[in-house]
Protein backbone atom coordinates (compact mmCIF):
# COMPACT_ATOMS: atom_id res chain seq x y z
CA UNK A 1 38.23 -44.46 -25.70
CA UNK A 2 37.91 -42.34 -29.02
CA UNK A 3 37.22 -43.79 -31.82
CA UNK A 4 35.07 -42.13 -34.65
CA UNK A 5 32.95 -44.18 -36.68
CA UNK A 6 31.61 -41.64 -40.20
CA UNK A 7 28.21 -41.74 -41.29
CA UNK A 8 29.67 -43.52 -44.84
CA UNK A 9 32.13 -45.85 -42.90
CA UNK A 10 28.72 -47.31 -40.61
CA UNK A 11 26.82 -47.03 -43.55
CA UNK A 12 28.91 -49.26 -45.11
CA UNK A 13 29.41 -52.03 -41.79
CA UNK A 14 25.29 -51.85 -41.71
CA UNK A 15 25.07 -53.16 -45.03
CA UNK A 16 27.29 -55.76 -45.23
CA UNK A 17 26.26 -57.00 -41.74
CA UNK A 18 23.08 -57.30 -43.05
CA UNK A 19 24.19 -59.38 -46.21
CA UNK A 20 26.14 -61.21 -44.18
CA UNK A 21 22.97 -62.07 -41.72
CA UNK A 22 24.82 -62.39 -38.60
CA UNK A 23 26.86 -59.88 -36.63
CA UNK A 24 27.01 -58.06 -34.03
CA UNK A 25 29.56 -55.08 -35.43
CA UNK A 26 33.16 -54.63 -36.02
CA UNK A 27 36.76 -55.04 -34.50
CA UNK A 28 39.63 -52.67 -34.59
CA UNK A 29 42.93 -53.24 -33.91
CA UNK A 30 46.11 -53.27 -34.92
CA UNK A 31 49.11 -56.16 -36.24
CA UNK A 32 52.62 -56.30 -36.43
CA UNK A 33 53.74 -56.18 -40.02
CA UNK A 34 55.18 -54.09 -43.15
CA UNK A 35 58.36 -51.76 -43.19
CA UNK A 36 57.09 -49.36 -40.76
CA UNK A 37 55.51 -51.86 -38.10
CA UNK A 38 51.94 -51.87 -37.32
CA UNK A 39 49.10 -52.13 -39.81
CA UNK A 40 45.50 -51.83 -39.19
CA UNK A 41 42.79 -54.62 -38.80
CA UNK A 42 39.32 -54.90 -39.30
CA UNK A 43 37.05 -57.65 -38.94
CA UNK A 44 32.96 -58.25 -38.70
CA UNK A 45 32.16 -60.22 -35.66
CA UNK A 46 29.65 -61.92 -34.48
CA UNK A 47 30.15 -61.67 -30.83
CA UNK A 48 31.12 -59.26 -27.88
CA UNK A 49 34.70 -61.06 -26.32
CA UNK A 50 34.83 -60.50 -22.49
CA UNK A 51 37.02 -57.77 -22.04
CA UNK A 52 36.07 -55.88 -25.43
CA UNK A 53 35.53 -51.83 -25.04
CA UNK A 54 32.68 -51.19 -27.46
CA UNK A 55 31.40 -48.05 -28.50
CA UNK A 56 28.19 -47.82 -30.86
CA UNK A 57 28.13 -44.70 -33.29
CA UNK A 58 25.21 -44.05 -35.71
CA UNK A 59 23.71 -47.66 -35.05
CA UNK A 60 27.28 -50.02 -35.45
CA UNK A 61 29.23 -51.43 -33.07
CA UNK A 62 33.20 -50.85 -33.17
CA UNK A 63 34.85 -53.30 -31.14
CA UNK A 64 38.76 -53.04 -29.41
CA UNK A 65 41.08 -55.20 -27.64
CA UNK A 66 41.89 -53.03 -24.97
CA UNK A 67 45.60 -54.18 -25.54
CA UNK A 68 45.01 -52.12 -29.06
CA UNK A 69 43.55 -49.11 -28.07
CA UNK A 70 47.11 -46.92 -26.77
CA UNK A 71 47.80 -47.62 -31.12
CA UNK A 72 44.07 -46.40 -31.77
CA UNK A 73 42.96 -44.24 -29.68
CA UNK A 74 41.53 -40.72 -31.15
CA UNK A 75 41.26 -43.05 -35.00
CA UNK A 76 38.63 -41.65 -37.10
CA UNK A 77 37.66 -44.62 -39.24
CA UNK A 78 35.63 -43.81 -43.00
CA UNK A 79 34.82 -45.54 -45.70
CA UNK A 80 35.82 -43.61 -49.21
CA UNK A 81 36.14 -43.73 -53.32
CA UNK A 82 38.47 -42.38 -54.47
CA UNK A 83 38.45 -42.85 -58.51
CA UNK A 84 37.62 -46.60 -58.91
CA UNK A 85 39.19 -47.30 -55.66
CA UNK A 86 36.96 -47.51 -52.56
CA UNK A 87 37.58 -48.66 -49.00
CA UNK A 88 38.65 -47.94 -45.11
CA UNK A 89 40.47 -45.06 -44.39
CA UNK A 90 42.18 -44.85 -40.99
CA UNK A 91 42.83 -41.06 -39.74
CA UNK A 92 45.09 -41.76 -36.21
CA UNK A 93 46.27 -38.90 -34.57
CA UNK A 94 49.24 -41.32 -33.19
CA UNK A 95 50.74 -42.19 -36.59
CA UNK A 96 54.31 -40.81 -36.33
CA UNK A 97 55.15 -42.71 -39.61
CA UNK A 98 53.72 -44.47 -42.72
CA UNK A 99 55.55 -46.88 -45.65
CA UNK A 100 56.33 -45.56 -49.02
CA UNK A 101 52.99 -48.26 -49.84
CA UNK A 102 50.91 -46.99 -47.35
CA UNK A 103 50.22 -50.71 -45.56
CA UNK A 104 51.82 -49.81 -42.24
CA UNK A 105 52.65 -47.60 -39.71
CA UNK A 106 54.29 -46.06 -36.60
CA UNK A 107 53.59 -44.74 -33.28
């Protein structure tokens, strides 16, 4: 499994975690929805599920269904502002696709 966590994108898991006051990292995966298909998903958790591959990368947890991973594999996940506008941002080497609106994708 690849998945690349950035230094901003844990920074920013590590904080709210700790607002939060429970949790054990975060899950990636992947939905069906929008034009193109698949859109992203990402979730705190509080708890390991049997079966979860986890990889820990500059002190946070990134969970995946292993049923996810062949749509997430090689990801590079950061956390960015851009103008007033700050969030995720999902770089998958998979993507074949994306929607005019940027919500979903294609593999």
């Amino acid at each position: 499994m690849n998945i690349h966590l950035s230094e901003a994108a844990a920074r920013h898991v590590s904080a709210h975690l700790a607002k939060r006051g429970a949790g054990v990292g975060v899950r990636l995966g992947v939905k069906t929805t929008g034009c193109s298909g698949l859109s992203y998903e990402l979730e705190y958790v509080d708890a390991v599920a049997p079966g979860d591959l986890v990889i820990e990368q500059h002190g946070v947890k990134v969970l995946v269904d292993p049923k996810n991973l062949a749509f997430i594999d090689g990801t590079e996940l950061d956390y960015v502002r851009e103008g007033l506008n700050e969030g995720f941002k999902f770089t998958n080497p998979n993507e074949r696709d994306r929607c005019g609106c940027g919500e979903s994708f294609r593999v």
